[in-house]
Structure formats: C-alpha cells, structure tokens
Protein backbone atom coordinates (compact mmCIF):
# COMPACT_ATOMS: atom_id res chain seq x y z
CA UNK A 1 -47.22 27.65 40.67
CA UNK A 2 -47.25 31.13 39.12
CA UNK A 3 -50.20 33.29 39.30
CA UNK A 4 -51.76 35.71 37.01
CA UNK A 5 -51.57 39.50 37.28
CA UNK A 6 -55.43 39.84 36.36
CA UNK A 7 -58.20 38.18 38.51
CA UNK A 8 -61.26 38.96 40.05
CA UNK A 9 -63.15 38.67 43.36
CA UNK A 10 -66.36 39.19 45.51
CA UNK A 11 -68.09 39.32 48.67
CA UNK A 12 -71.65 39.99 50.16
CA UNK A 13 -73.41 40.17 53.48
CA UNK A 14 -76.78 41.12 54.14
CA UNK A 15 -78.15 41.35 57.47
CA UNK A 16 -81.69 42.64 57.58
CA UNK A 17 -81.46 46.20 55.72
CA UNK A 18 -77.94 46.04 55.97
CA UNK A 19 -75.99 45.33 52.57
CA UNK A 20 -72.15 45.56 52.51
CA UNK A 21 -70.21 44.10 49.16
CA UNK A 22 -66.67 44.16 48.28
CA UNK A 23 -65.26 43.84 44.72
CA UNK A 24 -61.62 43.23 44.21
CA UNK A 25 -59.84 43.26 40.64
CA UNK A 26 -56.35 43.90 39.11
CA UNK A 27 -54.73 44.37 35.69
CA UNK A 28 -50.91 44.06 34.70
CA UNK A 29 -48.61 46.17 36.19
CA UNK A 30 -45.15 46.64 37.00
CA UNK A 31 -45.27 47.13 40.69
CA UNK A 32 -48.14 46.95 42.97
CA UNK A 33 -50.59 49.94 42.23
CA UNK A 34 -53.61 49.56 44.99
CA UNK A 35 -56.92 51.85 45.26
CA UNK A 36 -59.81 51.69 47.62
CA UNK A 37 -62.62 52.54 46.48
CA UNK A 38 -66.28 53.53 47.17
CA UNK A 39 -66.85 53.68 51.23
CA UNK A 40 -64.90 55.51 53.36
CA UNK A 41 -63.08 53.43 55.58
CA UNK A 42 -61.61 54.71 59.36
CA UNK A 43 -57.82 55.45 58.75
CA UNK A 44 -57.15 51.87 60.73
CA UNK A 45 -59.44 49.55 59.12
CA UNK A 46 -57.69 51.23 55.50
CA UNK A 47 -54.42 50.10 56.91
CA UNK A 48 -55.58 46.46 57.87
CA UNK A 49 -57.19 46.19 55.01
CA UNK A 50 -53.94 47.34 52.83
CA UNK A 51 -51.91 45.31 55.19
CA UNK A 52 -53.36 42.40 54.65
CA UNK A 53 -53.59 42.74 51.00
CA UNK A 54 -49.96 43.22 50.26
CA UNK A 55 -49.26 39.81 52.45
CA UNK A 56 -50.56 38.26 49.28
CA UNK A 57 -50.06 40.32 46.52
CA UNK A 58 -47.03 41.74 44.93
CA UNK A 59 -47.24 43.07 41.48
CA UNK A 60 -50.90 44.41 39.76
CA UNK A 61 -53.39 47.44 39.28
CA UNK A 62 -55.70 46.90 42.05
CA UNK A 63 -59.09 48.53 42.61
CA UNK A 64 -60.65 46.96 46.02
CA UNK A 65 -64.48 48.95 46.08
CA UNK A 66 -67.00 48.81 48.86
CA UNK A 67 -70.09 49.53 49.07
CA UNK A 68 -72.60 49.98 51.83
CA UNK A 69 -76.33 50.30 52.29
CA UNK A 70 -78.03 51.57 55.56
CA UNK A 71 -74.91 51.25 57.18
CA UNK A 72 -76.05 54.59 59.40
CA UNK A 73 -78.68 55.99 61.71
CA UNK A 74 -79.68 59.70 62.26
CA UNK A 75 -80.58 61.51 65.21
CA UNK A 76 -81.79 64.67 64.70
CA UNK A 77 -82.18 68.11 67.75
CA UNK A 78 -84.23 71.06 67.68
CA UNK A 79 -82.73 73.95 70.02
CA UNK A 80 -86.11 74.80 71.28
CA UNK A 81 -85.03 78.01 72.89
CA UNK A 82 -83.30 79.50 69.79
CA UNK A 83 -86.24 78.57 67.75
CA UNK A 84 -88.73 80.47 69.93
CA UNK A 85 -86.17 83.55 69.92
CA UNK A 86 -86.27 83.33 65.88
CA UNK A 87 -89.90 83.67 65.98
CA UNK A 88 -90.67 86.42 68.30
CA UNK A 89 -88.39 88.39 66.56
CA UNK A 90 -90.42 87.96 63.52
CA UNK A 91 -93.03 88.82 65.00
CA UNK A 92 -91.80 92.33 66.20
CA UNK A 93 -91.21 92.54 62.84
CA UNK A 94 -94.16 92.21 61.67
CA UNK A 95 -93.62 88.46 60.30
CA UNK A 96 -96.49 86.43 61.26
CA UNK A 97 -96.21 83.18 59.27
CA UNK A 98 -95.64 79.11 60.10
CA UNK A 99 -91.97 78.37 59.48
CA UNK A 100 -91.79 75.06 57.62
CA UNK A 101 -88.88 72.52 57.64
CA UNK A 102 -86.97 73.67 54.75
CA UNK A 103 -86.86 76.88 56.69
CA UNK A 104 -86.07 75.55 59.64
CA UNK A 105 -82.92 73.75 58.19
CA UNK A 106 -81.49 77.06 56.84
CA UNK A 107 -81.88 78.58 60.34
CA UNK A 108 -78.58 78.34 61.93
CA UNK A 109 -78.52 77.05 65.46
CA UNK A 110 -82.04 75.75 65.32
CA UNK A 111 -81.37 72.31 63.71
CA UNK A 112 -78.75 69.87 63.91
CA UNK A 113 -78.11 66.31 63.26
CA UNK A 114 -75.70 63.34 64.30
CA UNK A 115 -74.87 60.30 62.15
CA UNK A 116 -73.85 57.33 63.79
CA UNK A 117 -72.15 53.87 62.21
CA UNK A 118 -74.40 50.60 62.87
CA UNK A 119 -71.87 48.62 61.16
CA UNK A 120 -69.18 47.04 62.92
CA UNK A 121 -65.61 47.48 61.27
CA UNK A 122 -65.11 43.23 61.68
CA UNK A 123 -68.06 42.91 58.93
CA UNK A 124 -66.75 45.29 56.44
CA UNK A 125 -63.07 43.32 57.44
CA UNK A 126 -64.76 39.92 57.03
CA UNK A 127 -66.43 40.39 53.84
CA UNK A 128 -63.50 41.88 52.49
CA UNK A 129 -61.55 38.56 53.44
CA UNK A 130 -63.91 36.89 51.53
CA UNK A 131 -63.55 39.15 48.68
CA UNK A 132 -59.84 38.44 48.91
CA UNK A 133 -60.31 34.68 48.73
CA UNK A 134 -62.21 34.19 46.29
CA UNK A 135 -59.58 36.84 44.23
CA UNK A 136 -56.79 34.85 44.73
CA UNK A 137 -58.21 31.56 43.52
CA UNK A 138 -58.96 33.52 40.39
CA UNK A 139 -55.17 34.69 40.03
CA UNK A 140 -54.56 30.95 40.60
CA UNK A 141 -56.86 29.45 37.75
CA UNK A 142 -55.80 31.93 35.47
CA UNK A 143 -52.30 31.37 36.76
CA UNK A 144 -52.72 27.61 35.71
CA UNK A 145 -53.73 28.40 32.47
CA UNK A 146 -50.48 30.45 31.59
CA UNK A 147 -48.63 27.75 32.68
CA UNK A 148 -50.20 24.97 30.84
CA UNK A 149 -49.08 27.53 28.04
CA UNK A 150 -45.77 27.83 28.79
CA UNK A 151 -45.27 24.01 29.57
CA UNK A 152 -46.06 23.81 26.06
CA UNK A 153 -44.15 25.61 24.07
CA UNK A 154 -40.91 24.82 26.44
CA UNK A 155 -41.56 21.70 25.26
CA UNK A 156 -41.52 22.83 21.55
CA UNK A 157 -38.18 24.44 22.45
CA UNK A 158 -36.74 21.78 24.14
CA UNK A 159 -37.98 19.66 20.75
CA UNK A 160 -36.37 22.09 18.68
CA UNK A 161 -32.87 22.27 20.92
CA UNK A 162 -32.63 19.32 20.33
CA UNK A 163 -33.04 19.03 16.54
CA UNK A 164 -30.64 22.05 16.27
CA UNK A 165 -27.72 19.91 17.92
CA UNK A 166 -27.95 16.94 15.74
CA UNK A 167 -28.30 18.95 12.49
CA UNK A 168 -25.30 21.12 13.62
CA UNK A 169 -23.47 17.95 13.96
CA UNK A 170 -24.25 16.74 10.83
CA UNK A 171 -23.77 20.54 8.77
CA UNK A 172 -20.56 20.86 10.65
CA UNK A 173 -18.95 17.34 9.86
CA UNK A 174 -20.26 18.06 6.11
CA UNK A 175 -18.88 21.45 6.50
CA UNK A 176 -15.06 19.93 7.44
CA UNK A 177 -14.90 17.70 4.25
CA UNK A 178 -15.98 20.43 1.73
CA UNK A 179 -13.44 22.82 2.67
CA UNK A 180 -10.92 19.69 2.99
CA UNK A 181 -11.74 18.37 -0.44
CA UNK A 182 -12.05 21.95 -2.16
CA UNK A 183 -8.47 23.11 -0.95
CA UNK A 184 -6.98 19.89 -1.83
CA UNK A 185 -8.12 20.15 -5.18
CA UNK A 186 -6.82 24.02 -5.47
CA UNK A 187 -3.94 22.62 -3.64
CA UNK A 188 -1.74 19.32 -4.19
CA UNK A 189 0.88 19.91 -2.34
CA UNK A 190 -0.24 21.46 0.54
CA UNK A 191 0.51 19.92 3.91
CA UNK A 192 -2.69 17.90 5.24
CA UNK A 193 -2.02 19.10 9.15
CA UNK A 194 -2.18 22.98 7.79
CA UNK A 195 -5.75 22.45 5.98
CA UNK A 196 -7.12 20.49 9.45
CA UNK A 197 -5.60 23.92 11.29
CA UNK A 198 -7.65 26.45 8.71
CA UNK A 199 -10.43 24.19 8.81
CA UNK A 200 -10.36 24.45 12.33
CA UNK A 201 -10.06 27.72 12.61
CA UNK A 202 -13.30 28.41 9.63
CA UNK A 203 -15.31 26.06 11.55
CA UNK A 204 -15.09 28.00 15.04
CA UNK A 205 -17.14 30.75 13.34
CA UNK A 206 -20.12 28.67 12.65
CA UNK A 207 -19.11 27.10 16.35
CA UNK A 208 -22.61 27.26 17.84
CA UNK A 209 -22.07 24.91 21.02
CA UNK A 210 -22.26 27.18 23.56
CA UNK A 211 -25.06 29.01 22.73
CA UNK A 212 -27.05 25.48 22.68
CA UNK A 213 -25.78 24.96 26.03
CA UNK A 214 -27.11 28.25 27.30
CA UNK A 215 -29.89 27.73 25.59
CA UNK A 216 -30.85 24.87 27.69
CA UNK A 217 -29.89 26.15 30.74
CA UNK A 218 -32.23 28.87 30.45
CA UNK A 219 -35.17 26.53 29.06
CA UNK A 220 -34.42 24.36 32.06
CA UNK A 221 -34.32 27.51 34.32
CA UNK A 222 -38.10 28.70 33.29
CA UNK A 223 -39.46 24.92 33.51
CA UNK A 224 -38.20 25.62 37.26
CA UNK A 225 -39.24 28.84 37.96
CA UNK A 226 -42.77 28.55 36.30
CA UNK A 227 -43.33 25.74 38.73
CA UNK A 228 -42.35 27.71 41.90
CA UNK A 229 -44.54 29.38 44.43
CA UNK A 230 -44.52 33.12 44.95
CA UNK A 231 -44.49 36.28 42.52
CA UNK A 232 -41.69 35.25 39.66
CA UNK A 233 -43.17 37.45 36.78
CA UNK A 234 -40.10 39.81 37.06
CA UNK A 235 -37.61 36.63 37.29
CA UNK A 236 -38.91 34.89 34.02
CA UNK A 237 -39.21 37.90 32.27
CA UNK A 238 -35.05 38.33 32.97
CA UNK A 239 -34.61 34.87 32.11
CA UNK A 240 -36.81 35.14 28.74
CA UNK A 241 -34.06 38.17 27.80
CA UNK A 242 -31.21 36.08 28.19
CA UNK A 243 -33.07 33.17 26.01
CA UNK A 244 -34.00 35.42 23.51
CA UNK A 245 -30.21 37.13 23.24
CA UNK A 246 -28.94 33.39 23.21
CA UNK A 247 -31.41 32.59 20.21
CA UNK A 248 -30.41 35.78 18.06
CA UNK A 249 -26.73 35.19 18.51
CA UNK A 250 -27.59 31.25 17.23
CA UNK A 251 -29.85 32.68 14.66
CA UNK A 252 -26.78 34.90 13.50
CA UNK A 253 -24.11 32.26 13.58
CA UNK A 254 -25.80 29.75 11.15
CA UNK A 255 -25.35 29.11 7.74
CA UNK A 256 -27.61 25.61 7.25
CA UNK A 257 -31.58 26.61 5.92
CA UNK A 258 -33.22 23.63 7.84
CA UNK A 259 -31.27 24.91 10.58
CA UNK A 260 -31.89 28.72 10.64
CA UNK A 261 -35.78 27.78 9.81
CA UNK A 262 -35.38 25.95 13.25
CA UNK A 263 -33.67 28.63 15.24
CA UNK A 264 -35.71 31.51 13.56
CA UNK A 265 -39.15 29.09 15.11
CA UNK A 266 -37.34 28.89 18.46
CA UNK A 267 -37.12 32.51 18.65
CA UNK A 268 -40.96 33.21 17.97
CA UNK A 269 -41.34 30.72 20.78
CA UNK A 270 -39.49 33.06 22.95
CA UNK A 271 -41.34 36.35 22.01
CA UNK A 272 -44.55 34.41 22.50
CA UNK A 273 -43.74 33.69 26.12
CA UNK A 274 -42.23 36.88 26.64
CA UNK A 275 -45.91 38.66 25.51
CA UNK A 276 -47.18 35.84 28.21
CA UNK A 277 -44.91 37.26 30.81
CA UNK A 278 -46.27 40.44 31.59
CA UNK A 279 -49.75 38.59 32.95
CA UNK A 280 -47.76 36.74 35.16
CA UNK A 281 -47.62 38.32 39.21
C-alpha cells in the first residue's frame, strides 16, 4: 500500500518534573530532507535516531523536534581561597563593602558551575520511537486515502479505454465504406483491390491500436504498483508520463467528436493523478 509524503506524529513522557516530547512531521519532497530540532542530542544518539528514521522513510521534508524540561541538575563551587584574596585586596585599597552574588559571578576564578544530564539517552530514544509510530500510521491513513483516489479514477480510465476501442471500431469500419463509396462514385472504372490498398493505407493514420494497448498496460501497471508496499512515488510518477504521452498521441490521432471528448476526459484523468503523485512517499 502506498504511503503519503505528509503525516504527523507524537510522543510524551513525564516522570515527576521530568517532561520530554517529540514531534515528528514531513511535507513533499523529492528526496529525503531530515532536521532535528529543538534539544541537543549527543553526536550518537543523533545518529541512532537518524538511523533509525531512514529504515522507514525514504522521500519527505522532515522536521523531528524535542523538547525537554528539567532534564539537568546544577552544582555550583566557590574557590574559597581566591575569594578571600579578592577581598583583602580591596581592602588595601581602601574598598570596604559586602560583595553580593552578581558580583561574585563576574569575579573570575571565584565561581563556577557544572551541569549534569538526569535523563537517560534510552528515554529521549524511546519516546522518539513512539513519536515515530504513531507518524507512520499517519503516512499510512493518509496513504489509504490517495489510493482510494486513485482506485477511482483508474477505474474511470479503464471505463473510458474501453469505450474508446469499441467506438474506434465502429468510426473506423464507417470510415472504410465512405472513402470506398466516395471514390467509386468519382471513379467507375477503377480496380476494387487498388481502392481496399488506399483505403488501407488512409486508415493506418487514424490507426490508434497501439496506443490503446499501451494505454492499458500502463493503467494495469499503476493498479499494481499503487497496491505494493514500499516508497513507489517516483515509480508512478514515471509511469503517469508514459500514460499521459500515450493519451496525447491518441488525442492527436483522432478524428471522431464522441471519441476525442473521450480521450481529451482520459487525459484530465491522468493530470489529476499526476497532481496526486507528488504526496505519495
């Protein structure tokens, strides 16, 4: 089954103060475009999580943002020794007041502080799984949708392939006898063997046999493909160019009204599903 280019996903764990989310979405694309967002992850949780992602995804925009809350703790040293030095010299200088903390901070040597992760890398990992999950089912409903559409109007083509051949039949049969029956009244004496040969020879321009038979072949070849696991997007789309080449050089071949009207319908059905094509992975 195909899946959609666009979809959308989320995850969230809270544990006590603790709050880490992940949002996952995409838009059409011609290759795979991925950004992480938000928090920082260490260079080798970035690669698993990138890893993992492109095991499931081929073709799409892709922002994947995270976003934690509390996820550190701060320990904070004053160098006692340096402090007291810092004071006594103001004092021989004549500097007798309290030093308060925003002072303190600017005083190099005197303050410093550590930060230190309380969040395991598996949680961030595991709620970006989630994320993932619940992404992909989204690409798969919306993937469902576009193929209910296409199911559809193959059908209408298929419908209208079909209708094309037996009118074609029917012009080209009525074609023969009208070119038979006009040159043998121009004509009395002709020879009846030469008019078959010219008539054979007019009616292989309006010949549009083998563009119906590619025509269906294609058709058939998209019913297939549309119904196929794994990223096809780029495979249809090729397969939509043929169809639509196929239905020009039809379009351009016929002579019959009802006939054109038919072919001209069958090629809006094409451009329809080709617009549908670039939403599909």
């Amino acid at each position: 089954m195909i899946n959609s280019m666009t979809g959308f996903g989320s995850a969230e764990l809270n544990d006590g103060d603790i709050n880490i989310s992940c949002e996952i979405k995409s838009v059409n694309h011609k290759f795979l475009d991925l950004n992480l967002k938000g928090y920082e992850l260490s260079p080798k949780l970035d690669k698993k999580v990138r890893n993992t992602f492109n095991k499931s995804i081929k073709r799409g925009s892709v922002d994947i943002k995270f976003k934690l809350t509390n996820a550190f703790t701060y320990d904070y040293q004053i160098n006692i020794q340096s402090l007291n030095k810092f004071k006594k010299k103001l004092n021989e200088n004549g500097f007798h007041n309290d030093i308060s903390i925003s002072e303190l901070k600017d005083i190099p040597g005197v303050l410093s502080s550590k930060t230190k992760s309380i969040i395991k890398e598996k949680m961030v990992f595991d709620v970006f799984k989630a994320a993932l999950d619940n992404f992909l089912h989204d690409k798969q409903k919306e993937g469902m949708k576009i193929n209910k559409i296409f199911t559809a109007k193959i059908k209408k083509l298929q419908n209208l392939h079909s209708s094309i051949i037996k009118l074609v039949k029917i012009s080209s049969n009525t074609r023969k006898e009208k070119i038979k029956d006009k040159i043998l009244n121009l004509v009395k004496d002709i020879e009846l063997k030469r008019v078959d040969e010219e008539i054979a020879i007019m009616a292989m321009k309006y010949d549009v046999a083998e563009e119906l038979e590619r025509i269906k072949f294609h058709t058939d070849s998209i019913l297939q493909t549309i119904n196929k696991s794994g990223p096809n997007g780029k495979k249809i789309d090729f397969i939509l160019q043929e169809l639509f080449r196929e239905s020009n050089t039809l379009l351009v071949k016929i002579d019959d009204s009802e006939i054109k009207s038919k072919a001209l319908s069958m090629k809006v059905l094409i451009e329809e599903m080709r617009e549908q094509t670039q939403n599909i992975e």
